[in-house]
Protein backbone atom coordinates (compact mmCIF):
# COMPACT_ATOMS: atom_id res chain seq x y z
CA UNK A 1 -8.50 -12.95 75.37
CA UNK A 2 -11.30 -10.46 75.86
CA UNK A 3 -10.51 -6.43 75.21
CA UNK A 4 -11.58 -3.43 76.80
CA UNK A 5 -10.64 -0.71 74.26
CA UNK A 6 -10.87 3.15 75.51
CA UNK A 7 -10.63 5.16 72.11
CA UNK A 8 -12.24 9.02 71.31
CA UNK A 9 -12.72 8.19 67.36
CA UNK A 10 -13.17 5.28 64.97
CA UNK A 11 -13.19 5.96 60.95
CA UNK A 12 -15.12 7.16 59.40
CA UNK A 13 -16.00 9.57 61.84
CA UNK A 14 -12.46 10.60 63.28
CA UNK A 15 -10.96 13.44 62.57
CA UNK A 16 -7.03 12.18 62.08
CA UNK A 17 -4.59 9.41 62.54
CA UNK A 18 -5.37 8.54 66.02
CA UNK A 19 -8.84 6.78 64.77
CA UNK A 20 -7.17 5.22 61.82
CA UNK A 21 -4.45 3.40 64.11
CA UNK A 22 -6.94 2.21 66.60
CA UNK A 23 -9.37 0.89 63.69
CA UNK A 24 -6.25 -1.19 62.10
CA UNK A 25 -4.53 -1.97 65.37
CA UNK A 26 -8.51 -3.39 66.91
CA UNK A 27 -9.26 -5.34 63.19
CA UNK A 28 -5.63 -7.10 63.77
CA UNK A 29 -6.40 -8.10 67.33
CA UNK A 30 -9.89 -9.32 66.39
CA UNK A 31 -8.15 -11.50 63.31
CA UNK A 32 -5.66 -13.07 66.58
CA UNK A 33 -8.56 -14.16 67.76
CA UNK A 34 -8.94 -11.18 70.65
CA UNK A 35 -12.43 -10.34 71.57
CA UNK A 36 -13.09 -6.26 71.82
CA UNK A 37 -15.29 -4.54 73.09
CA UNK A 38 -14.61 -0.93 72.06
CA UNK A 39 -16.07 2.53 73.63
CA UNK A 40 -16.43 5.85 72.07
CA UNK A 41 -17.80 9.16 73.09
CA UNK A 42 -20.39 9.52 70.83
CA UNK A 43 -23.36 7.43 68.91
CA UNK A 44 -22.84 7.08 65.19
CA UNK A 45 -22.86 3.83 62.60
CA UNK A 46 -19.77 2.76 61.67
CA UNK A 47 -20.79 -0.11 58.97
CA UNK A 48 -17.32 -1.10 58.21
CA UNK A 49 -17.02 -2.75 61.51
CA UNK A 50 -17.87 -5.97 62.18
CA UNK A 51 -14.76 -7.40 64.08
CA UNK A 52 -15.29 -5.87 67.45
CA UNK A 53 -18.71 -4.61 69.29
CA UNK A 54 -18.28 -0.71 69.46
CA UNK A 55 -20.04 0.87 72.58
CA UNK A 56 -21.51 4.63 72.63
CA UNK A 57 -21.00 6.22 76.10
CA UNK A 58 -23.29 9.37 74.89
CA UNK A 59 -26.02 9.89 72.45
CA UNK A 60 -23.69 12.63 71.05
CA UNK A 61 -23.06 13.08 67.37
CA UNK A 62 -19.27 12.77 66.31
CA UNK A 63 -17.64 15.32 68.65
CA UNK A 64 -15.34 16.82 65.37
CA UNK A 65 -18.36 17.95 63.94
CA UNK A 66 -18.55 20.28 67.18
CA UNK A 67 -14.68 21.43 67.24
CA UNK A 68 -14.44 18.57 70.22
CA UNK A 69 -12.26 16.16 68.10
CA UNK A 70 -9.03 13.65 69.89
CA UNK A 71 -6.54 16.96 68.83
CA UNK A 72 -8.23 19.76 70.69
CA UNK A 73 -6.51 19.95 74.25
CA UNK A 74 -5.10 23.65 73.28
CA UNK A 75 -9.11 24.62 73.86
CA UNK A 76 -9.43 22.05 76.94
CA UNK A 77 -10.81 24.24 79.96
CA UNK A 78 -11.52 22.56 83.56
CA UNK A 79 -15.35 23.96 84.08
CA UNK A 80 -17.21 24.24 87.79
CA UNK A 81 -19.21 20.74 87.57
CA UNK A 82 -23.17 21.45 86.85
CA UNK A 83 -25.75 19.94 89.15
CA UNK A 84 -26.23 17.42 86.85
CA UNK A 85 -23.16 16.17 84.74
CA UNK A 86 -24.70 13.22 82.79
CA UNK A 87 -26.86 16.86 81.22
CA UNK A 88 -23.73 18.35 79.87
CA UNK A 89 -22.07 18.55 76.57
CA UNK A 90 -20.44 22.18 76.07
CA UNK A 91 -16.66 21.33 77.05
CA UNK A 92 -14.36 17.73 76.53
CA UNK A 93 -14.31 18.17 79.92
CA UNK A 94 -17.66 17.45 80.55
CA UNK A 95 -18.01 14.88 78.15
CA UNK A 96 -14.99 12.79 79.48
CA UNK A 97 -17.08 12.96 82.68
CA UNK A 98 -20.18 11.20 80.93
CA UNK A 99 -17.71 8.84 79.57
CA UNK A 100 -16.18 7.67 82.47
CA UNK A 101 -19.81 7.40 84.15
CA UNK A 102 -20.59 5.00 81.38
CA UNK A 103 -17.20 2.92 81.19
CA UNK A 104 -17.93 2.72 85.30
CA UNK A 105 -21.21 1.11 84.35
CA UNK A 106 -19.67 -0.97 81.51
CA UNK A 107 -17.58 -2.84 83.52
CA UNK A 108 -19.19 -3.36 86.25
CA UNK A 109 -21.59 -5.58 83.94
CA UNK A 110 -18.92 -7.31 81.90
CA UNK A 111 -16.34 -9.69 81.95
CA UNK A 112 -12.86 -8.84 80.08
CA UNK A 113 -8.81 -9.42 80.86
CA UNK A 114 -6.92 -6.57 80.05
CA UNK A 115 -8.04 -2.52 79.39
CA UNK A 116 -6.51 -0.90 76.75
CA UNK A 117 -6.80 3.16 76.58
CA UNK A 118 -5.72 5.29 73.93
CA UNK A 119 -4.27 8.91 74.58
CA UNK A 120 -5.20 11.66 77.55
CA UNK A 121 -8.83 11.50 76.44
CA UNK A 122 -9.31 8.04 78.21
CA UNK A 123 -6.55 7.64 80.08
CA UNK A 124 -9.39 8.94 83.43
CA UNK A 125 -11.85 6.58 82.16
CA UNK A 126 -8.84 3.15 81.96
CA UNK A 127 -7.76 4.73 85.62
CA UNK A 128 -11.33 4.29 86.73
CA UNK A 129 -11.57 1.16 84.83
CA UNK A 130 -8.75 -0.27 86.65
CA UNK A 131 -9.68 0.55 89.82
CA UNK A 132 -12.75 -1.04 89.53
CA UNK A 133 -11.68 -4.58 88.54
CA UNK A 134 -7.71 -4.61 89.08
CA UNK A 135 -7.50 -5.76 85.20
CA UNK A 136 -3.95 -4.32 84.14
CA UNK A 137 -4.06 -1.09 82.25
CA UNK A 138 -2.17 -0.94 78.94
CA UNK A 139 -2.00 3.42 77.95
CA UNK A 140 -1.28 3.40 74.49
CA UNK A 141 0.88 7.04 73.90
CA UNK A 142 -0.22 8.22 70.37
CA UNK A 143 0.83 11.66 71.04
CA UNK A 144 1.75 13.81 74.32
CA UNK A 145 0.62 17.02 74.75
CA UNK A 146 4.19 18.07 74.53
CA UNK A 147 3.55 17.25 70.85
CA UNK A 148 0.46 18.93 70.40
CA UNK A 149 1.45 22.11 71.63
CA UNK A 150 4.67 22.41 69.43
CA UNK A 151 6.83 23.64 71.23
CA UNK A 152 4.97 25.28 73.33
CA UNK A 153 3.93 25.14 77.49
CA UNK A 154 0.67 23.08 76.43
CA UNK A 155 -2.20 22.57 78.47
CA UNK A 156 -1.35 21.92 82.47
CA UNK A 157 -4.86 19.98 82.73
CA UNK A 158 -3.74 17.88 79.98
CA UNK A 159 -0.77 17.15 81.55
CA UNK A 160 -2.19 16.01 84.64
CA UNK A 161 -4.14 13.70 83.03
CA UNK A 162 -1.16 12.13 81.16
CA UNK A 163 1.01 11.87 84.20
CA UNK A 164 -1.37 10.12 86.38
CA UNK A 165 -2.93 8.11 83.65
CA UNK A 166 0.77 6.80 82.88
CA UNK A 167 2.01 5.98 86.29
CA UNK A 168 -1.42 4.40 86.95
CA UNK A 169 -0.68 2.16 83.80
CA UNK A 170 0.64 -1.31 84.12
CA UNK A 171 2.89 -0.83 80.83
CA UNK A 172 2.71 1.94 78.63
CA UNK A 173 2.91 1.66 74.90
CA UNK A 174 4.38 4.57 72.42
CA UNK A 175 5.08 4.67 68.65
CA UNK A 176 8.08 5.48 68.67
CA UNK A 177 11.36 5.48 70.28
CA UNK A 178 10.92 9.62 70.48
CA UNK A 179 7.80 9.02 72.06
CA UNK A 180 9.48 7.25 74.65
CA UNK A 181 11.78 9.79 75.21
CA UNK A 182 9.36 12.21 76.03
CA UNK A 183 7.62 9.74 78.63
CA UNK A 184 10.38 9.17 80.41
CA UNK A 185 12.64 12.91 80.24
CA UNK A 186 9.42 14.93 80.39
CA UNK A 187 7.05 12.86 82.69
CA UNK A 188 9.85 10.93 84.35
CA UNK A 189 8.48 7.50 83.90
CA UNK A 190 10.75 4.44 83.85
CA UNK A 191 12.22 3.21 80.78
CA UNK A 192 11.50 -0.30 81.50
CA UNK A 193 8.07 0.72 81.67
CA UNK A 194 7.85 1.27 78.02
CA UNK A 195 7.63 -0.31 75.19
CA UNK A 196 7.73 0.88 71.87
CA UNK A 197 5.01 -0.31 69.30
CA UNK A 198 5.12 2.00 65.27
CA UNK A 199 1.93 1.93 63.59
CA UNK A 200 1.98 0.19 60.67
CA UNK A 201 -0.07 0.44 56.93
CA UNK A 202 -2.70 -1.89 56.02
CA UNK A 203 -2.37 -2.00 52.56
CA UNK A 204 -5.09 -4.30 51.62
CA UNK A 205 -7.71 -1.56 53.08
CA UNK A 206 -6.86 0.67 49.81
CA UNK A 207 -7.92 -1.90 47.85
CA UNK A 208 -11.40 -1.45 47.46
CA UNK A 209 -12.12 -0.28 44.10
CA UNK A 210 -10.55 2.91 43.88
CA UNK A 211 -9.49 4.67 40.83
CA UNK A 212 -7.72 7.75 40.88
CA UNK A 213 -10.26 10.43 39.18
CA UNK A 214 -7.95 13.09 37.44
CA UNK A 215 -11.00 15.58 37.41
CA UNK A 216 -10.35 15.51 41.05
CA UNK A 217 -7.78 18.19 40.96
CA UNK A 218 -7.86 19.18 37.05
CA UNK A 219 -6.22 22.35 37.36
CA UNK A 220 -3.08 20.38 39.38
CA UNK A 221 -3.06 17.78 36.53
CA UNK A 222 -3.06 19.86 33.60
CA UNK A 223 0.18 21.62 35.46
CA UNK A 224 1.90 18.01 35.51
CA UNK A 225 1.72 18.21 32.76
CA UNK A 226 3.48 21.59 31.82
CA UNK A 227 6.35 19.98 33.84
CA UNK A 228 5.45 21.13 37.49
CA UNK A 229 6.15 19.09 40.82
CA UNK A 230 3.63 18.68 43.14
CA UNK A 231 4.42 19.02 47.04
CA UNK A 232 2.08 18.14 49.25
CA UNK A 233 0.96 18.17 52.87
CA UNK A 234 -2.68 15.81 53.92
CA UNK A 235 -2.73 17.12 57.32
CA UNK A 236 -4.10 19.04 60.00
CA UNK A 237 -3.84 22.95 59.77
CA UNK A 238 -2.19 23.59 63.37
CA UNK A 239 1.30 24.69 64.61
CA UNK A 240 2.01 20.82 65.86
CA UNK A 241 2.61 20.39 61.79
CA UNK A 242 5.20 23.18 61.36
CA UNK A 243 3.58 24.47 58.07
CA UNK A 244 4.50 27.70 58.73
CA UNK A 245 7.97 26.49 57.47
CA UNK A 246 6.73 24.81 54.99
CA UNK A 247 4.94 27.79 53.23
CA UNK A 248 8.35 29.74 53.97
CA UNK A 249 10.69 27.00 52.51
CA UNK A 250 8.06 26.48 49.38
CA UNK A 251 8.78 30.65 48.79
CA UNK A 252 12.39 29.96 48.92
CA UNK A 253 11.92 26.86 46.73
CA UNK A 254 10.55 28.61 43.72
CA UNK A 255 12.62 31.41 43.67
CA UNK A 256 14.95 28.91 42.32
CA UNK A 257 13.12 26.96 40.37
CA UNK A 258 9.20 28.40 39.63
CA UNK A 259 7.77 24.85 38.43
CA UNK A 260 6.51 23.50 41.69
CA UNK A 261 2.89 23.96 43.41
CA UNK A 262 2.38 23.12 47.13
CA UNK A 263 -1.30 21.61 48.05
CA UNK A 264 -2.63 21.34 51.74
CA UNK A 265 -5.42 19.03 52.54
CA UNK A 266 -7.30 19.85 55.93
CA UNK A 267 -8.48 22.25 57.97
CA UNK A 268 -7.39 23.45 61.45
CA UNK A 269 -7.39 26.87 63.54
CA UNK A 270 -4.00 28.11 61.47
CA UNK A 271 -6.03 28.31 58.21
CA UNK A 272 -6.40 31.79 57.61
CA UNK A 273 -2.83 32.82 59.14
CA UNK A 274 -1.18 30.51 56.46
CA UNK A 275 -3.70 32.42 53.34
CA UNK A 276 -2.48 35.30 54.73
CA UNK A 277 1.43 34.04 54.93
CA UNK A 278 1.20 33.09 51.54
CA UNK A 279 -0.59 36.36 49.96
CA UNK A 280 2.17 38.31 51.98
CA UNK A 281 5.04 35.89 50.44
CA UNK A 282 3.50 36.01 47.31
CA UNK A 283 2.71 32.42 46.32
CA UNK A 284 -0.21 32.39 46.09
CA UNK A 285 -0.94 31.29 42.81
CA UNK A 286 1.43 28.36 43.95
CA UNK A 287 -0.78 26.85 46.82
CA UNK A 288 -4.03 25.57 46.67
CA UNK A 289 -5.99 24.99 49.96
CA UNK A 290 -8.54 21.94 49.52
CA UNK A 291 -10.59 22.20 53.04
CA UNK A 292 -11.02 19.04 55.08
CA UNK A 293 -11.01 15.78 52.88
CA UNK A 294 -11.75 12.00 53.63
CA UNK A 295 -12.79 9.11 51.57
CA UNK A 296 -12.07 9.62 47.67
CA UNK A 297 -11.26 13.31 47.66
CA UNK A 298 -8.28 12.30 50.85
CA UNK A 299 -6.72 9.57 48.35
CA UNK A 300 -7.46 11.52 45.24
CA UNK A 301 -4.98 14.65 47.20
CA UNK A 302 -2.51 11.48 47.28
CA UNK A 303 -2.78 10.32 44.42
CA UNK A 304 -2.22 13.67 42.32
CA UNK A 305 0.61 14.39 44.43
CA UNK A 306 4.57 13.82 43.71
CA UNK A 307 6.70 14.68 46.82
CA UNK A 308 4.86 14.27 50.38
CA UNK A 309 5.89 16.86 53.21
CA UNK A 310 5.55 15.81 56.71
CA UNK A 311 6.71 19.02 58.20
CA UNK A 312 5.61 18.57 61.90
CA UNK A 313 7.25 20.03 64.44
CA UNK A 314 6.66 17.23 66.53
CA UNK A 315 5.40 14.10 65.27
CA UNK A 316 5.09 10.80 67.44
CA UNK A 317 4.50 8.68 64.60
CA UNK A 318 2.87 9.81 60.97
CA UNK A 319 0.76 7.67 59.08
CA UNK A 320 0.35 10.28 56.41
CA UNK A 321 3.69 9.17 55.67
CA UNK A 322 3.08 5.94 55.18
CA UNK A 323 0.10 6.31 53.32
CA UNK A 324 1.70 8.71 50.98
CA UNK A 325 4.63 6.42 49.79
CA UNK A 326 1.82 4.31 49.41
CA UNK A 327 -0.20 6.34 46.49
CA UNK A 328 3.54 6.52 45.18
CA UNK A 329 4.97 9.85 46.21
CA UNK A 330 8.76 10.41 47.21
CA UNK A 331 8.79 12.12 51.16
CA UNK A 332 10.29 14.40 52.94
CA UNK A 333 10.07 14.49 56.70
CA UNK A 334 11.66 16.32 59.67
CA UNK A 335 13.66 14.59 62.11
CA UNK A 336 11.45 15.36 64.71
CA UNK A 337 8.79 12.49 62.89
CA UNK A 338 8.77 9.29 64.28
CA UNK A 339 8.01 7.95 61.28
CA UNK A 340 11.65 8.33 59.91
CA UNK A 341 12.90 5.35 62.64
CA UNK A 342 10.99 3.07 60.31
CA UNK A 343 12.39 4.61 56.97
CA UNK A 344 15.50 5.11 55.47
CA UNK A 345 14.72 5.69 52.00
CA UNK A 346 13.69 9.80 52.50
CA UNK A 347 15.00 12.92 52.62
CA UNK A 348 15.21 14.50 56.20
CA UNK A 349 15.80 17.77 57.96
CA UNK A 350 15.33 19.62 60.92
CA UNK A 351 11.79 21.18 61.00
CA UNK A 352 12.98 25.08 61.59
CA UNK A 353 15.55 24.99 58.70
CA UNK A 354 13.86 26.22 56.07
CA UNK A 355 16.35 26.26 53.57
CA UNK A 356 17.56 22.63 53.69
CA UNK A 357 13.54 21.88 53.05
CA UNK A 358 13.86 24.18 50.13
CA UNK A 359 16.89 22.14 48.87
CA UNK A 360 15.59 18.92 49.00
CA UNK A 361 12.59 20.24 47.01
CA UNK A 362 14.05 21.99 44.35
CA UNK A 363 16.11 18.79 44.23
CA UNK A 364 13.47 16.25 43.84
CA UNK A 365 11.75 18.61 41.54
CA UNK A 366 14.69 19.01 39.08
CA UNK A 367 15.93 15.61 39.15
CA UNK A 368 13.25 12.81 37.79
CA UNK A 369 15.43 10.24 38.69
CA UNK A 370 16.20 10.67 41.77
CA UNK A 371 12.03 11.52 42.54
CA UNK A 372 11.97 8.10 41.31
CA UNK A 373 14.95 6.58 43.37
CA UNK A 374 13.16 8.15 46.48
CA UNK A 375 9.21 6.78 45.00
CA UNK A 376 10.21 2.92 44.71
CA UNK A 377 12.74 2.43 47.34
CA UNK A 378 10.64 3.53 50.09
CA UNK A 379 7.82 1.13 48.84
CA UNK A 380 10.33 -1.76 49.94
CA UNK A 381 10.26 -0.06 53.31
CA UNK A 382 6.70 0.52 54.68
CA UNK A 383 5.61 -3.14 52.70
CA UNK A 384 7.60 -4.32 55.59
CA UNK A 385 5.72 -2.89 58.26
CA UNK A 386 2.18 -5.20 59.16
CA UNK A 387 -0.42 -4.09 61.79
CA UNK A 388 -0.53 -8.24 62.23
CA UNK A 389 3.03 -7.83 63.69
CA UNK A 390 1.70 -4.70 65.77
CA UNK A 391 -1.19 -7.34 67.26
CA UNK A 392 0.84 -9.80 67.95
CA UNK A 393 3.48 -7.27 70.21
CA UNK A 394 0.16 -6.39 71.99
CA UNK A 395 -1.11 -9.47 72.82
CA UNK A 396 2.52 -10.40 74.04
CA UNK A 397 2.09 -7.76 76.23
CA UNK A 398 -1.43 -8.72 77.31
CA UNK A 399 -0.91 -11.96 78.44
CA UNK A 400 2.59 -11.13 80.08
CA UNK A 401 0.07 -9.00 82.82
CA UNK A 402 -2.97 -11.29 82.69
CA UNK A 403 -0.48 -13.82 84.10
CA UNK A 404 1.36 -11.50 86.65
CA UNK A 405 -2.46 -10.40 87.76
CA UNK A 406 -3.09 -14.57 88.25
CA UNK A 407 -0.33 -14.79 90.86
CA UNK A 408 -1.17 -12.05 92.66
């Protein structure tokens, strides 16, 4: 079987969970025996790949380093098209023009069965794709813009792009069943169109040598040790994640019980509106704000943490999730996280209700045993859950089409 992937990021030069999935989800395939040939939008090394050839459809450094990363469709503009496009880089727009120039050229000179996009960003380029060699079109749904806007309107460009890119698609994959439910109530796509594929944790990627370094985050450690709980969130800093709530429901959490520190990891536009929300709820001695983190200082922010927050306000999936009960932490997530179809063994609630959040907090924080409970019961849980399993779904799903393409 031979892979056309259409992704926007592969680690280590992604800028969240999308590039994580497709690097676990592409390694799998390649260990089934699937041949891939993968495209991004920029040129970088990415030395820890060697299962799959990975294409560069620009000469482009990683896009996050210029605010262009997979999450940014609330900036997306549609721009008057220069003279010469293949010359432009100021807008997504006009670099998911280059890239569907190059995929147009890529497949015109290669041979493969099946195209597999990822998300809005590619879903034009597996369209074009398609058209070009009538290959089925798998759209892999790792988030809708529904989801990135939180709540909100969200970008009608975007949208466009999602609705034709999934009608166009020969079977559409999401990562959850709430994912699917947004396909088909919000988009009005077919059920039967749809099939839902979670992400999964590859647990044999952590081990490769790491030791947690205490020195890390000193100041958090020497407070575990006075007794105090720490909460944490290893996410993006953008109203998708519902921090806002969290920040609230931490206030309300240590007026009952003051022994508890909240920690973000990341960076996003809502930064300096949550410093300020904390100053003005006067906490802020209580949360510490680490920047954007990868590599040791990412599992370090795991690893010194006790009770995991995923707080989004919509969440398709979560790997955080997953990769906190993983570095041993008990979680908490809102019902609105896709994750939680693949859990049981967690504390939920509804992402607005900022007092049940506080609850649960001030009752894993008071309660050792049940912080416990919650820490080894949910390892049981996500050691069930194998990308190898995700692979072999896919390539089910592959070769059903390849075959209904053959008769024809």
């Amino acid at each position: 079987m031979k892979l056309l992937m259409l992704g926007w990021e592969l680690p280590p030069h992604n800028s969240g969970g999308l590039g994580v999935a497709c690097f676990h989800l592409a390694k799998a395939l390649a260990y089934k025996g699937t041949s891939i040939d993968f495209i991004v939008p920029y040129s970088a090394k990415h030395e820890n790949i060697d299962f799959m050839n990975v294409h560069s459809a620009t000469t482009l450094s990683p896009l996050h380093k210029f605010g262009m990363g997979a999450y940014d469709s609330s900036f997306l503009i549609e721009t008057i098209e220069p003279n010469n496009p293949a010359e432009s880089s100021s807008t997504i727009r006009s670099i998911q023009k280059r890239y569907v120039q190059f995929v147009e050229q890529f497949v015109t000179k290669n041979d493969f069965d099946t195209i597999h996009a990822h998300d809005w960003l590619t879903m034009e380029a597996g369209i074009r794709a398609k058209e070009l060699t009538d290959k089925p079109l798998i759209v892999h749904v790792h988030a809708t813009e529904f989801d990135r806007a939180g709540g909100n309107s969200g970008n009608p460009i975007v949208h466009e792009i999602e609705y034709q890119g999934l009608m166009m698609a020969d079977r559409i994959l999401a990562v959850s069943e709430a994912t699917k439910r947004i396909i088909v109530e919000k988009y009005g796509i077919p059920a039967s169109k749809i099939e839902v594929v979670y992400n999964a944790i590859d647990t044999a990627s952590f081990d490769d040598g790491y030791e947690y370094d205490r020195r890390t985050y000193r100041y958090l450690e020497g407070l575990k040790q006075e007794g105090y709980t720490i909460v944490s969130a290893i996410t993006r800093l953008t109203v998708q994640k519902g921090l806002v709530h969290l920040v609230r429901s931490m206030a309300k959490a240590i007026d009952k019980y003051d022994r508890m520190v909240l920690l973000l990891a990341g960076d996003g536009e809502q930064r300096d509106e949550l410093i300020q929300l904390v100053a003005d709820l006067g906490i802020s001695d209580k949360v510490f704000f680490t920047g954007f983190v990868r590599g040791k200082q990412w599992r370090d922010a795991y690893s010194v943490s006790d009770v995991f927050v995923l707080s989004s306000i919509s969440e398709p999936f979560g790997l955080t999730a997953l990769e906190a009960a993983h570095h041993d932490n008990a979680l908490i997530i809102t019902r609105q996280s896709g994750v939680g179809e693949v859990l049981s063994s967690i504390f939920r609630y509804d992402f607005w209700d900022e007092d049940r959040l506080a609850d649960q907090l001030v009752g894993i924080a008071t309660s050792s045993a049940l912080k416990e409970s919650l820490r080894k019961n949910v390892t049981y849980e996500y050691a069930r859950i194998s990308w190898h399993d995700v692979a072999a779904q896919c390539i089910g799903l592959y070769t059903q089409h390849t075959k209904q393409e053959a008769f024809v």
